[in-house]
N, C-alpha and C. Protein backbone atom coordinates (compact mmCIF):
# COMPACT_ATOMS: atom_id res chain seq x y z
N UNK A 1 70.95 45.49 9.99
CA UNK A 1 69.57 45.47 9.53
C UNK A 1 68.85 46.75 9.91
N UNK A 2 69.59 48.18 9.67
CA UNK A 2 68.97 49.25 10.15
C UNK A 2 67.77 49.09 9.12
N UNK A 3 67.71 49.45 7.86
CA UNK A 3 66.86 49.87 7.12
C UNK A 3 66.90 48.66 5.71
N UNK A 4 65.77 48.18 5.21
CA UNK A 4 66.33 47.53 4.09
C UNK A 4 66.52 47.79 3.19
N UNK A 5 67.38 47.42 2.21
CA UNK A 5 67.83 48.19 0.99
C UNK A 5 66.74 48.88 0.17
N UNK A 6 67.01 49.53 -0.65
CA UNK A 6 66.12 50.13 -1.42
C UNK A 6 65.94 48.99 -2.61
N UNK A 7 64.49 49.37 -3.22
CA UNK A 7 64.58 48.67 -4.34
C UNK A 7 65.06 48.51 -5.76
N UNK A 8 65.96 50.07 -5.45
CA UNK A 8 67.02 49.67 -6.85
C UNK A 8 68.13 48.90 -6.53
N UNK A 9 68.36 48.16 -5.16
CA UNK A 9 69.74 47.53 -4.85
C UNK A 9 69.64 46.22 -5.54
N UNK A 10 70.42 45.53 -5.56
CA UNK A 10 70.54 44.04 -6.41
C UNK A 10 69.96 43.26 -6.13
N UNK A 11 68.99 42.21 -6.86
CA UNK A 11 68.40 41.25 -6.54
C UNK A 11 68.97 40.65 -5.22
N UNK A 12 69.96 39.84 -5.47
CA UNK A 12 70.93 39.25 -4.56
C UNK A 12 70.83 39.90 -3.07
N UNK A 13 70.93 41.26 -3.21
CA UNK A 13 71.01 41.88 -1.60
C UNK A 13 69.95 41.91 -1.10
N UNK A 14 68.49 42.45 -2.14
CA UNK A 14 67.26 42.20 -1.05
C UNK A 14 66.80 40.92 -0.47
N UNK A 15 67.08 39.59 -1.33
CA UNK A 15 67.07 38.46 -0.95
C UNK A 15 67.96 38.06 -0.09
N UNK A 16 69.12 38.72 0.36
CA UNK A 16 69.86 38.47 1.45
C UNK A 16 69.40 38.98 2.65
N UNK A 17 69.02 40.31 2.40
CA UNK A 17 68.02 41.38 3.16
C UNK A 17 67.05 39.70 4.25
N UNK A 18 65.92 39.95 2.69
CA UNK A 18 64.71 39.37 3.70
C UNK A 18 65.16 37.75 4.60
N UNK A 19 66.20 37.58 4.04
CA UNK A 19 66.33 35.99 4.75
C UNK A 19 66.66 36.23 5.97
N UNK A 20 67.60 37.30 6.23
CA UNK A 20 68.07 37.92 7.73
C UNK A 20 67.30 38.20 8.21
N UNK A 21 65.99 38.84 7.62
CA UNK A 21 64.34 39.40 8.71
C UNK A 21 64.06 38.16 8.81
N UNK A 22 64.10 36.95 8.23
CA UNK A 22 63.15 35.55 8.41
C UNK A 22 64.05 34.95 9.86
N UNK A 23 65.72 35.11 9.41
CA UNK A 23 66.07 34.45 10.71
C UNK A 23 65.71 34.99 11.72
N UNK A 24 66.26 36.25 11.95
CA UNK A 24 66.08 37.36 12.96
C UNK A 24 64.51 37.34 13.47
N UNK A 25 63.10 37.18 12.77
CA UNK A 25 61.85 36.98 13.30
C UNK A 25 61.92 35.50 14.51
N UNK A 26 62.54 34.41 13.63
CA UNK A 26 62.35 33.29 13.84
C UNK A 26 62.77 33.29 15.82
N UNK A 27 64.12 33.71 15.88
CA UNK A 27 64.59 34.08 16.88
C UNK A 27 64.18 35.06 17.86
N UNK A 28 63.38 36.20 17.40
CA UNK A 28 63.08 36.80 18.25
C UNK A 28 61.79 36.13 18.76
N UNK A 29 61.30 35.07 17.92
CA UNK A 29 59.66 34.52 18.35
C UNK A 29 60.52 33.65 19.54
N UNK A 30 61.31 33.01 19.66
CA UNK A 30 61.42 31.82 20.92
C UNK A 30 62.11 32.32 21.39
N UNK A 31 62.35 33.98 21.86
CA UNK A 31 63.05 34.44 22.70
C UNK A 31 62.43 34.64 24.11
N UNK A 32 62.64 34.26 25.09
CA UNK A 32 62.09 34.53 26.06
C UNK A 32 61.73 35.57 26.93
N UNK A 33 62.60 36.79 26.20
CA UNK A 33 62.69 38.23 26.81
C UNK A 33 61.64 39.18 25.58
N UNK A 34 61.02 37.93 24.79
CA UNK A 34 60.25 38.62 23.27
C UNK A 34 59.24 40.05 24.30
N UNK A 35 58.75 39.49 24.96
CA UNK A 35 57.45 40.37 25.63
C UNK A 35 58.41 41.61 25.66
N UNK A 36 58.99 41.67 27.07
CA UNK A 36 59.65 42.37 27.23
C UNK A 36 60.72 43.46 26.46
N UNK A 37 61.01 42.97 25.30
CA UNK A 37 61.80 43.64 24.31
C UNK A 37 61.04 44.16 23.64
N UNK A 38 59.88 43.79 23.29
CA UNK A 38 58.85 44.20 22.83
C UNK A 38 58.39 45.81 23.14
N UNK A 39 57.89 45.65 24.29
CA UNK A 39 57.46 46.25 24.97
C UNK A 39 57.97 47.70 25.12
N UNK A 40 59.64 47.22 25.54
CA UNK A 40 60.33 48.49 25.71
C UNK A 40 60.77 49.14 24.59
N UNK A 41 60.61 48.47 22.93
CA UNK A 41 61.12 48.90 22.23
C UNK A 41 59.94 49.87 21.51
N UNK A 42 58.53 49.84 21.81
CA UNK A 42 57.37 50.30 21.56
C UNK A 42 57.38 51.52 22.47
N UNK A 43 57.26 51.11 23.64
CA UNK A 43 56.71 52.24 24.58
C UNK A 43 57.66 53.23 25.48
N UNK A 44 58.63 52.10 25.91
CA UNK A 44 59.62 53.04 26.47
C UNK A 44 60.61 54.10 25.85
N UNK A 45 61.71 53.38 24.70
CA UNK A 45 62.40 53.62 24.03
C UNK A 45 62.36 53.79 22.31
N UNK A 46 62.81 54.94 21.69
CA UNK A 46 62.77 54.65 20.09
C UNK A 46 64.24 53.97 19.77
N UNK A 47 64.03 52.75 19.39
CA UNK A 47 65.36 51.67 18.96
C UNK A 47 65.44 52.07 17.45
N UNK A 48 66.71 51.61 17.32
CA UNK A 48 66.77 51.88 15.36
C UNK A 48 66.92 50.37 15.44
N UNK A 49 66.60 49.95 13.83
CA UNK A 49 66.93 48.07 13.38
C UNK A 49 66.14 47.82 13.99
N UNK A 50 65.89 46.56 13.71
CA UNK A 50 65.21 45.31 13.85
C UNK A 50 65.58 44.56 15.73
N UNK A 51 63.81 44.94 16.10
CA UNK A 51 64.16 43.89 17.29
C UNK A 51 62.91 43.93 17.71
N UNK A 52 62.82 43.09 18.20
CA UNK A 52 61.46 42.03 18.85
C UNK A 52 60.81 42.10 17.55
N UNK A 53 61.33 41.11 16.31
CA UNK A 53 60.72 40.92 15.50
C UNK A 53 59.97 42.08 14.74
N UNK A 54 60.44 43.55 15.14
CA UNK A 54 59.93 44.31 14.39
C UNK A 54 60.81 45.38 13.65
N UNK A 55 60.67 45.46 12.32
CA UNK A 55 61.25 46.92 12.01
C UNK A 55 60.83 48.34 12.56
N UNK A 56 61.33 49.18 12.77
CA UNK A 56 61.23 51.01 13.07
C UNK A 56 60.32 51.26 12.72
N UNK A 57 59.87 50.73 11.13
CA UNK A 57 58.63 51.47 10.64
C UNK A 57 57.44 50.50 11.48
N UNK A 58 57.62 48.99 11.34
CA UNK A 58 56.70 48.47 12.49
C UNK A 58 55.94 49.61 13.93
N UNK A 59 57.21 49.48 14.45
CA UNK A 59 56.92 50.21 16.02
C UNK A 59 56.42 51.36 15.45
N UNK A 60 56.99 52.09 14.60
CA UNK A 60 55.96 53.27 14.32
C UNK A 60 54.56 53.27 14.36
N UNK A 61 54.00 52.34 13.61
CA UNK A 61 52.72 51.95 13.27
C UNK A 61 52.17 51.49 14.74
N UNK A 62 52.48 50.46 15.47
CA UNK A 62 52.04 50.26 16.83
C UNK A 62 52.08 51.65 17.40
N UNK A 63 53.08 52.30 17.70
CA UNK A 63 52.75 53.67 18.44
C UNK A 63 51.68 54.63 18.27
N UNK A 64 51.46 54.25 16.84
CA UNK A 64 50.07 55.35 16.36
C UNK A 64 48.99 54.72 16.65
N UNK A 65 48.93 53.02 16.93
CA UNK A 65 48.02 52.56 16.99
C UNK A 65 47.17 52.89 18.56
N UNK A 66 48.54 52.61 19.27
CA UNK A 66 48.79 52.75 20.85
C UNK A 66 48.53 54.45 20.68
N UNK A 67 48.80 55.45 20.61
CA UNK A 67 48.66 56.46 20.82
C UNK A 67 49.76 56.82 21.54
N UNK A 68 51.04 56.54 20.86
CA UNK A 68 51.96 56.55 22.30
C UNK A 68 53.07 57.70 21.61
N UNK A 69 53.92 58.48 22.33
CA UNK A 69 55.03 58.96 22.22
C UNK A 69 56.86 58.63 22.63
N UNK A 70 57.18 58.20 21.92
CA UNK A 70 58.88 58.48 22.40
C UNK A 70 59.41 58.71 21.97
N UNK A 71 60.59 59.85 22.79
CA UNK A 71 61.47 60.60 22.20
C UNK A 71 62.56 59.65 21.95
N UNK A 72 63.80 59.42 21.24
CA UNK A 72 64.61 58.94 21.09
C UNK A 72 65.80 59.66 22.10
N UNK A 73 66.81 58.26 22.29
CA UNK A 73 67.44 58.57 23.81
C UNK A 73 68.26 59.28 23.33
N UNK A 74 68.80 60.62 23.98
CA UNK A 74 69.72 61.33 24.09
C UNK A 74 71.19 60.52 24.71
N UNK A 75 71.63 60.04 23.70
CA UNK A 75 73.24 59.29 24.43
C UNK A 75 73.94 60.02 24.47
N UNK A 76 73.95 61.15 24.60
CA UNK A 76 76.07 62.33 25.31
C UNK A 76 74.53 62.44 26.79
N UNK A 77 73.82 62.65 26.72
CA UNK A 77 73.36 63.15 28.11
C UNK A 77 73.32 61.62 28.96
N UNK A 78 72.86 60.65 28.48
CA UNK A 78 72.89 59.04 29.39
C UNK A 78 74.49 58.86 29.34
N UNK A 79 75.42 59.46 28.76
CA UNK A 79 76.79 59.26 29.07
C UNK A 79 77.18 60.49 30.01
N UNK A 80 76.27 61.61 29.89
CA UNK A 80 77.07 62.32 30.81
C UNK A 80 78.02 63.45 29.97
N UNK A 81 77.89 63.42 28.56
CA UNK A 81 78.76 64.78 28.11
C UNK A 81 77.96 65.78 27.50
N UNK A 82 78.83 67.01 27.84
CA UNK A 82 78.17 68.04 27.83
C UNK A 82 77.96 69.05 26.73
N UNK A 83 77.47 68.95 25.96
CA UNK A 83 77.91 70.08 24.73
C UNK A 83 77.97 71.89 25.20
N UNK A 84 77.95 72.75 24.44
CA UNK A 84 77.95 74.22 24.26
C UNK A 84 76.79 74.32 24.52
N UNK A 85 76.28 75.28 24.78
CA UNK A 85 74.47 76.29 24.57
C UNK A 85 73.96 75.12 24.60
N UNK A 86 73.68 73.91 25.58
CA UNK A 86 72.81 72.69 25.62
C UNK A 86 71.42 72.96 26.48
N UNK A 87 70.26 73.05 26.32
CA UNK A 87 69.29 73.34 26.97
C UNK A 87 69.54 72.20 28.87
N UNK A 88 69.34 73.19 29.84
CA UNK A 88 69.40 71.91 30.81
C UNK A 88 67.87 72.44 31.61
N UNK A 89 67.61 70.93 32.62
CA UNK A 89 66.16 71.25 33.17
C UNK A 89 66.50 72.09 34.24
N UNK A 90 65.55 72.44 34.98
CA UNK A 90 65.33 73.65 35.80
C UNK A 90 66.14 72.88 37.22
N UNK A 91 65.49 71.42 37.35
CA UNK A 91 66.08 70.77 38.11
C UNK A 91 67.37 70.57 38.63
N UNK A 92 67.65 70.27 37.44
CA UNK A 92 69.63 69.89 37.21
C UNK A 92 70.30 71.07 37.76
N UNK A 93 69.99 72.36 37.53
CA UNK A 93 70.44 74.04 38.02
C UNK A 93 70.30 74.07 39.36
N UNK A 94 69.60 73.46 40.15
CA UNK A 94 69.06 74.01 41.50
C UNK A 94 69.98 72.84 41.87
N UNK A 95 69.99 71.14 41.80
CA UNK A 95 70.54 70.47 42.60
C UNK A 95 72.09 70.69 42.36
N UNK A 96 72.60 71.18 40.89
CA UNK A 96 74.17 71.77 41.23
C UNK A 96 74.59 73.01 42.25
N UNK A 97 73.09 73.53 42.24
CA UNK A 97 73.48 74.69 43.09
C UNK A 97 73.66 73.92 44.59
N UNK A 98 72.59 73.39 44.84
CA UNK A 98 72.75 73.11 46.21
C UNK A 98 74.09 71.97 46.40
N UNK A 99 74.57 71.22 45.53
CA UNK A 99 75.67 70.49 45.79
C UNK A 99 77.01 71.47 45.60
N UNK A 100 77.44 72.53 45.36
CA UNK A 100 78.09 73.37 45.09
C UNK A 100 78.26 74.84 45.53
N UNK A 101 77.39 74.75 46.51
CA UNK A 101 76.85 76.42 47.22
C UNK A 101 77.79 77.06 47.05
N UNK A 102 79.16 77.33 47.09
CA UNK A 102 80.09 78.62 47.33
C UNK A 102 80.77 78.28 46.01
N UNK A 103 80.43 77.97 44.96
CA UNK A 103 80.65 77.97 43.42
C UNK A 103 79.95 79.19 42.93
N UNK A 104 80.99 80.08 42.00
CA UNK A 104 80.30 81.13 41.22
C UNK A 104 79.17 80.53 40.39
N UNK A 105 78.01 81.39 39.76
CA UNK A 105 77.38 81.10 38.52
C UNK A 105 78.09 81.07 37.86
N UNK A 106 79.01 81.69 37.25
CA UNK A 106 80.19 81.10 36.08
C UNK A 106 80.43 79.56 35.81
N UNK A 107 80.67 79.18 37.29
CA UNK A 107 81.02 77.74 37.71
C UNK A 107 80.46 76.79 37.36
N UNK A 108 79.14 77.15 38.36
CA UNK A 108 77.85 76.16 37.84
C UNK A 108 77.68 76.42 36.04
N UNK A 109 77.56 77.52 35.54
CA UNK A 109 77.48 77.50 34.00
C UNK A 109 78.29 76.58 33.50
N UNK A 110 79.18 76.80 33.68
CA UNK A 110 80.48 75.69 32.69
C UNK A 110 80.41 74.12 33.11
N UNK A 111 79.80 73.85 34.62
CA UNK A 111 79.60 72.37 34.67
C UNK A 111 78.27 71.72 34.34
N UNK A 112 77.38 72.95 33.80
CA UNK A 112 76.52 72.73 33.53
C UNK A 112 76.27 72.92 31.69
N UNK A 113 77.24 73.19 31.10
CA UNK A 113 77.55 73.33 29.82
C UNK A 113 76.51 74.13 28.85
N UNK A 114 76.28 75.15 29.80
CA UNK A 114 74.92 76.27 29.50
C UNK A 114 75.85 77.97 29.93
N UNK A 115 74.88 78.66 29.22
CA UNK A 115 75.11 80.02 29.63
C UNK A 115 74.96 80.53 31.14
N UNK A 116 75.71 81.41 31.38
CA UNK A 116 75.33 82.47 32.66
C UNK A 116 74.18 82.46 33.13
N UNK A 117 73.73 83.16 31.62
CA UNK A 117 71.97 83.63 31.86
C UNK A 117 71.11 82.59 32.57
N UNK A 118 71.20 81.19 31.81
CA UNK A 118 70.28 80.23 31.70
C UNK A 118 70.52 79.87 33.39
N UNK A 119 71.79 79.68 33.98
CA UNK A 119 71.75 79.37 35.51
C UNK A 119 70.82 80.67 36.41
N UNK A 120 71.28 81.91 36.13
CA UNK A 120 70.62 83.10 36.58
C UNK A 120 69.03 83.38 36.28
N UNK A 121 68.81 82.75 35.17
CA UNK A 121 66.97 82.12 34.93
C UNK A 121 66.73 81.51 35.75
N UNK A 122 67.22 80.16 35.81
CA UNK A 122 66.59 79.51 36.74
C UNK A 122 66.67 79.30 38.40
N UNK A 123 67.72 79.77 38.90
CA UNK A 123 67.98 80.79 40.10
C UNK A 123 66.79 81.47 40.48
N UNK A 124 66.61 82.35 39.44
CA UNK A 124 65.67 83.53 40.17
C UNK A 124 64.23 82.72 39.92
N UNK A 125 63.90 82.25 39.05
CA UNK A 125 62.66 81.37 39.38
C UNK A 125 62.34 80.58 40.52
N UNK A 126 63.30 79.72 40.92
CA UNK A 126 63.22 79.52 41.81
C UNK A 126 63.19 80.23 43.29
N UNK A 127 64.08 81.27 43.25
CA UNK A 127 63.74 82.04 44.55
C UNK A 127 62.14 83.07 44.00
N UNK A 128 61.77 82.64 43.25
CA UNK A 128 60.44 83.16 43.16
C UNK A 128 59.05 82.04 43.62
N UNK A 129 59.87 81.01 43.26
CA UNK A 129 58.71 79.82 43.89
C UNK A 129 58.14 79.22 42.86
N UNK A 130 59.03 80.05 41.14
CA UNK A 130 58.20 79.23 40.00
C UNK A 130 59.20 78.61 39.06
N UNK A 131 58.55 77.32 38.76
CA UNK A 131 59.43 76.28 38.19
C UNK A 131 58.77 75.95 37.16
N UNK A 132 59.43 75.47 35.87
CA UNK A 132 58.94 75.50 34.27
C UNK A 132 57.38 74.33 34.51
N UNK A 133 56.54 74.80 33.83
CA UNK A 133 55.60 73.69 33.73
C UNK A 133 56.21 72.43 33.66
N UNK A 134 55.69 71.27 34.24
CA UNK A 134 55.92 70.13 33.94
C UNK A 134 54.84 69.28 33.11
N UNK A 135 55.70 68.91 32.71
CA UNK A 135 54.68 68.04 31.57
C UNK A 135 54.19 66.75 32.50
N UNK A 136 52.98 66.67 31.76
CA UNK A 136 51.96 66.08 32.34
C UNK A 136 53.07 64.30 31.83
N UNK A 137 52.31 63.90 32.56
CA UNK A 137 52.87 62.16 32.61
C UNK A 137 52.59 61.08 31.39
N UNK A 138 53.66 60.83 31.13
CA UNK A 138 53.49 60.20 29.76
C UNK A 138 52.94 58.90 29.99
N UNK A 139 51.83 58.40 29.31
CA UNK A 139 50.95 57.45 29.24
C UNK A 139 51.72 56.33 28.50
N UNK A 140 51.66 55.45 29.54
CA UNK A 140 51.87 54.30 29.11
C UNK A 140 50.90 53.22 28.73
N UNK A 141 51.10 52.33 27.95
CA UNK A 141 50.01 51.15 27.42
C UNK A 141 50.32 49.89 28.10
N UNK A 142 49.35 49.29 28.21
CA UNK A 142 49.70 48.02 29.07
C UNK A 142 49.75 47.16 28.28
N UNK A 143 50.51 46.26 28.73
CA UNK A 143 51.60 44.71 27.71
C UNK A 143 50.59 44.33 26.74
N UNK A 144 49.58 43.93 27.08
CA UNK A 144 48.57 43.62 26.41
C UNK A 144 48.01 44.30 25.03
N UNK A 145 48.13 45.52 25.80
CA UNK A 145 48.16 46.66 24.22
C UNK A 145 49.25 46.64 23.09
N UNK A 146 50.18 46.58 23.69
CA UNK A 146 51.07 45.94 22.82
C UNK A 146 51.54 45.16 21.73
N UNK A 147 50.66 44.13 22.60
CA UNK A 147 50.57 42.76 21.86
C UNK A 147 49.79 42.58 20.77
N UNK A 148 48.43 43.37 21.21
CA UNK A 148 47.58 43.65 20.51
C UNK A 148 48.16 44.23 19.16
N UNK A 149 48.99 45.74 19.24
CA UNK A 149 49.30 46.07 18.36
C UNK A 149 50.14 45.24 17.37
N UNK A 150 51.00 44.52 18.11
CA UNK A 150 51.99 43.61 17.49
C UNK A 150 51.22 42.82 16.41
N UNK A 151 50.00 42.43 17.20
CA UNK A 151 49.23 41.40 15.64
C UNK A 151 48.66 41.52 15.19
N UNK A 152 48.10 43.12 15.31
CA UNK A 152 47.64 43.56 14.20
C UNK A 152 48.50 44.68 12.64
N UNK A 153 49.93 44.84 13.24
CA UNK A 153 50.74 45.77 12.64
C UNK A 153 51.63 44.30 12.63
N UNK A 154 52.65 43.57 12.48
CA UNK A 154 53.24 42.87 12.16
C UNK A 154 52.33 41.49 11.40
N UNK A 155 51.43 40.73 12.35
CA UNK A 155 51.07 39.97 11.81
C UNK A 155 49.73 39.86 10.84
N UNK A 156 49.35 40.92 10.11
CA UNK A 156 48.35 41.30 9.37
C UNK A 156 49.05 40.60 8.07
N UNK A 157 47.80 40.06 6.72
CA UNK A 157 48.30 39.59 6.18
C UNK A 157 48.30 40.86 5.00
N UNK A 158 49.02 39.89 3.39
CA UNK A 158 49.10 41.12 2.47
C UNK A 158 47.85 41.65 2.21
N UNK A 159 47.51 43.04 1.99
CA UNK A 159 46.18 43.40 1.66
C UNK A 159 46.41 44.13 0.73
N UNK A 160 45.70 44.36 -0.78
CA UNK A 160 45.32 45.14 -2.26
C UNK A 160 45.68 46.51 -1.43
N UNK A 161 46.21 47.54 -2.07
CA UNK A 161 46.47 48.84 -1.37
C UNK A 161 45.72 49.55 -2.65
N UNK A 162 45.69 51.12 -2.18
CA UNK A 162 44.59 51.62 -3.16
C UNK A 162 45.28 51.85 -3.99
N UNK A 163 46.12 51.54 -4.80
CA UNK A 163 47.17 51.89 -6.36
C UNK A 163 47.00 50.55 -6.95
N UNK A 164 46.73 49.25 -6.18
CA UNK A 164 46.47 48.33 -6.77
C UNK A 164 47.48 47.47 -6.76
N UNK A 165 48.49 48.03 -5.79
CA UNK A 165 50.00 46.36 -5.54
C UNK A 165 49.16 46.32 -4.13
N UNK A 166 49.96 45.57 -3.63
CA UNK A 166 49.82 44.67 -2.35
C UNK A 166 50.81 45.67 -1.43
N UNK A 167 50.40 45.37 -0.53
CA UNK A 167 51.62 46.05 0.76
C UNK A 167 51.64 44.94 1.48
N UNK A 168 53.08 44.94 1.90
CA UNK A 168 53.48 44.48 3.04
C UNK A 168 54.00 45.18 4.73
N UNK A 169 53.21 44.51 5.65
CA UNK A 169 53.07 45.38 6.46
C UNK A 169 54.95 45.08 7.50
């Protein structure tokens, strides 16, 4: 249930489509972890498909409502693999250094799956005392906001759109 079919797909499939959003709602309403899935799928994390009763484009709409940002998770980095020329934080450079002290920069480069340079950047910044701006702290919304958004972006009813069909939200 990533995305639902388009509307040139077959009668048959979008009606198979929406019956799976009817079960799939039904279930996520008497789920007991609903808040919570909710929650994290809004504010913490960008999920693809259907969950806590909402589609992608749903949570979209709550996020704008919420004012909120999330990046979508980087999975080779939450697994741990490393690509070529991969940007790394300033952080990650200094604590390989210090877990690795009598390792060339070469060394640290290659376990760090970055260039020379980029370890030797952030090296010398640091023995300078300056470290990349940090971004200011990402604002979170409280459950409540959430919820809020939830019933007003999911449970809103059909409303006349300005072309003159109906939308469904």
């Amino acid at each position: 249930m990533e995305e639902p079919p388009p509307s040139s797909a077959a009668r048959r499939t979008r009606e198979r489509y929406e019956q799976l959003v009817r079960e799939a709602k039904t279930l996520c309403a008497s789920c007991p972890l609903f808040t919570d899935c909710l929650y994290n799928a809004v504010a913490e994390h960008d999920i693809t498909g259907f969950v806590a009763g909402t589609t992608a484009a749903q949570r979209r709409s709550m996020r704008n409502l919420l004012d909120v940002e999330v990046q979508a998770d980087d999975f080779d980095q939450l697994a741990g693999a490393r690509g070529t020329r991969r940007p790394v934080s300033h952080e990650e450079v200094l604590r390989l250094r210090a877990q690795y002290p009598n390792d060339s920069l070469e060394s640290l480069a290659m376990r760090l799956g970055c260039s020379l340079s980029t370890v030797k950047r952030h090296l010398r910044r640091a023995r300078r005392g300056q470290s990349p701006a940090s971004k200011a702290p990402r604002r979170r919304p409280e459950i409540g906001a959430v919820l809020d958004a939830f019933d007003a972006v999911v449970d809103q009813p059909r409303q006349p759109a300005a072309s003159g069909t109906t939308r469904v939200a």
